[in-house]
Protein backbone atom coordinates (compact mmCIF):
# COMPACT_ATOMS: atom_id res chain seq x y z
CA UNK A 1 -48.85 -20.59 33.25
CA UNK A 2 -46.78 -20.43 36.63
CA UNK A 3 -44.75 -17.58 36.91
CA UNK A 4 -40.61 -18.29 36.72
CA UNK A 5 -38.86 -18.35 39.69
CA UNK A 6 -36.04 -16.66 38.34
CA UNK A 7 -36.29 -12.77 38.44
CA UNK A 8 -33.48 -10.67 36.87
CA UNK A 9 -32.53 -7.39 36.43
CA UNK A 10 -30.71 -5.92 33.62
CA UNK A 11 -29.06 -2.59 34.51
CA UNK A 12 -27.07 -1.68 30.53
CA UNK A 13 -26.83 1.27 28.99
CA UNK A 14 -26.51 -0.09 25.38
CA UNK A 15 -29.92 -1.14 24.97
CA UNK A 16 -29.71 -2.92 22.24
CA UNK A 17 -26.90 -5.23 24.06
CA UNK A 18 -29.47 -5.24 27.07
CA UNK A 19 -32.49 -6.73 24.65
CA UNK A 20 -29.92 -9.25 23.21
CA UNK A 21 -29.14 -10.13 27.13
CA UNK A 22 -33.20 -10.33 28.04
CA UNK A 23 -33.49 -12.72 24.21
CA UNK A 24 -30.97 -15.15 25.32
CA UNK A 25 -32.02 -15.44 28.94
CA UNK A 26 -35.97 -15.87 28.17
CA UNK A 27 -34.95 -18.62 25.26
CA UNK A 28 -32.29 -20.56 27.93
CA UNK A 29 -33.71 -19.87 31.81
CA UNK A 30 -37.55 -19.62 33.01
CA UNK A 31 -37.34 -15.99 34.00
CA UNK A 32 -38.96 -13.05 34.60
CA UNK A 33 -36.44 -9.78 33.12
CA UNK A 34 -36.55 -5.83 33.92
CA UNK A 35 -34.21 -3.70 31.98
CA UNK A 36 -33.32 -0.14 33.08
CA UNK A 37 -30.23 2.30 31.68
CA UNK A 38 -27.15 1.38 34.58
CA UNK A 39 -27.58 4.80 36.21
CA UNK A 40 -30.84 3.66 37.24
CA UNK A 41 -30.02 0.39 39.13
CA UNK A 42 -29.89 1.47 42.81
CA UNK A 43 -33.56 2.96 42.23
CA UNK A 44 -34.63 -0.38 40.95
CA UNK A 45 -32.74 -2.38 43.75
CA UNK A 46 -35.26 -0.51 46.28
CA UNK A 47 -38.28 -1.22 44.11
CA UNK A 48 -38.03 -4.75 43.83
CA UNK A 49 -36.33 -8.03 44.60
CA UNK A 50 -34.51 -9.48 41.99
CA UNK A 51 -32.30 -13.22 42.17
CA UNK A 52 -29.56 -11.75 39.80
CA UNK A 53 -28.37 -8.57 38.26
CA UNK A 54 -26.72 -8.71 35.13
CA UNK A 55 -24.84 -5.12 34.55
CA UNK A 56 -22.50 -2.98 32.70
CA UNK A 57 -19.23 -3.41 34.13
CA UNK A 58 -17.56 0.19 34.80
CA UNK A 59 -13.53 0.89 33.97
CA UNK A 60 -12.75 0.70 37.43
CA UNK A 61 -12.10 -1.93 40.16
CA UNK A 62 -13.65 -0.44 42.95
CA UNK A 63 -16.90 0.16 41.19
CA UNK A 64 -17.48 -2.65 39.87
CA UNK A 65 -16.80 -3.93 44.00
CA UNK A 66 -19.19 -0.93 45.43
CA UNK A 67 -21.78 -2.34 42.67
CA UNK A 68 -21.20 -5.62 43.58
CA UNK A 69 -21.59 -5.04 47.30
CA UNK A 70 -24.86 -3.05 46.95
CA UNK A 71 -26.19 -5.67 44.57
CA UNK A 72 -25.74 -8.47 47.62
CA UNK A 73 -27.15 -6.15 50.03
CA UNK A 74 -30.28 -5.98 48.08
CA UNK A 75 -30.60 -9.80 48.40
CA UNK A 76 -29.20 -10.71 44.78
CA UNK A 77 -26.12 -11.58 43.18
CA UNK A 78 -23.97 -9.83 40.24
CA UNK A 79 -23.06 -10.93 36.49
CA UNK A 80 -21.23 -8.24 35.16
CA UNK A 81 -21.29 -7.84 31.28
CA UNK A 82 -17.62 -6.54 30.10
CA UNK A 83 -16.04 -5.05 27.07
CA UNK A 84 -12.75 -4.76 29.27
CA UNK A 85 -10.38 -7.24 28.66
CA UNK A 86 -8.43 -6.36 31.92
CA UNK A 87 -11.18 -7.88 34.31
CA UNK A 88 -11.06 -10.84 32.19
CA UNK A 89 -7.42 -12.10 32.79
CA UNK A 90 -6.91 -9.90 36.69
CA UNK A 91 -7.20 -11.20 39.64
CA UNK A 92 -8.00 -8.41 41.56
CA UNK A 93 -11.01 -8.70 44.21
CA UNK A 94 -14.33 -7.70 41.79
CA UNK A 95 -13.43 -11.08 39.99
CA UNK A 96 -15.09 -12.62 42.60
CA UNK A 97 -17.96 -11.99 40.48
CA UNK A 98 -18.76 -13.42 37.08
CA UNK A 99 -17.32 -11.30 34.32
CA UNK A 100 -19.24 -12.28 31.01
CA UNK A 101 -17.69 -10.53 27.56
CA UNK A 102 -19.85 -8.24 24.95
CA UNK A 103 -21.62 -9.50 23.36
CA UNK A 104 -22.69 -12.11 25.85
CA UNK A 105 -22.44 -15.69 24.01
CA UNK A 106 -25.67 -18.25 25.11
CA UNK A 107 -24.09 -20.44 26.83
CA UNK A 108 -21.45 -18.48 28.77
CA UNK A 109 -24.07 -16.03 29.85
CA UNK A 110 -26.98 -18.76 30.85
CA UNK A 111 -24.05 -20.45 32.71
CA UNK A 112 -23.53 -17.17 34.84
CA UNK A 113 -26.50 -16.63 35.54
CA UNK A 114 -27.65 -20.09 36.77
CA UNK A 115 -24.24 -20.22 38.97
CA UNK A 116 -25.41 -16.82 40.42
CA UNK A 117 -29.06 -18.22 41.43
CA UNK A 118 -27.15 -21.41 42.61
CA UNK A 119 -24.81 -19.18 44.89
CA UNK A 120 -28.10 -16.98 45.65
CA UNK A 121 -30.12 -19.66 46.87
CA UNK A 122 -27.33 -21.24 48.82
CA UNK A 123 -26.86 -17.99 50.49
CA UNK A 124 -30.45 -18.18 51.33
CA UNK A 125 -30.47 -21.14 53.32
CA UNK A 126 -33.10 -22.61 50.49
CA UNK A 127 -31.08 -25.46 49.27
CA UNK A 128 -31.62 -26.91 52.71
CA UNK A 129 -34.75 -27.13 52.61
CA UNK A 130 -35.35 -29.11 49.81
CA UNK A 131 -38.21 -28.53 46.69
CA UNK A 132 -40.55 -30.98 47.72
């Protein structure tokens, strides 16, 4: 069996809410998932290379941007998993990433993630050079 292609982190600290995340992404995507508690994620981001990061999204604007920013700078892109309805309907500048709701539904979540590998790989320079 070929390994997936598709490696993502999980950085939650309800981890029950981050196995219900790994369930739904293993059943929809080819993927490989790590889960760690959120106050481990820049640890993990020098560890290893992951395509997206799926984390808890903080109170505050310009975490969520600082998270966001370090997440890109390790070479992956963010889905950010929100109980805060505020991020939802704003348009400040962290909504430039993917805000998903808790609990994360299937399809909404599967969608953000695959958008995120689509913007990853484009960001790459990969889509040029075709799969063949």
């Amino acid at each position: 069996m070929p390994h997936p292609s598709l490696h993502v982190l999980i950085a939650e600290n309800q981890y029950l809410i981050a196995m219900e995340v790994e369930r739904i992404l293993t059943e929809t995507l080819a993927c490989e998932v790590t889960i760690v508690p959120l106050t481990r994620l820049e640890s993990e981001l020098t560890k290893a290379k992951f395509d997206v990061v799926i984390l808890d999204a903080a109170p505050n604007d310009n975490l969520n941007a600082v998270r966001g920013r370090m997440i890109e700078e390790a070479g992956a892109e963010p889905v950010f998993l929100s109980s805060y309805d505020q991020f939802l309907h704003a348009s400040t500048a962290p909504n430039a990433y993917p805000f998903i709701t808790k609990p994360p539904q299937p399809e909404a979540l599967a969608e953000a993630v695959t958008r995120a590998r689509q913007r990853k790989t484009s960001s790459d320079g990969e889509s040029l050079l075709g799969d063949s």
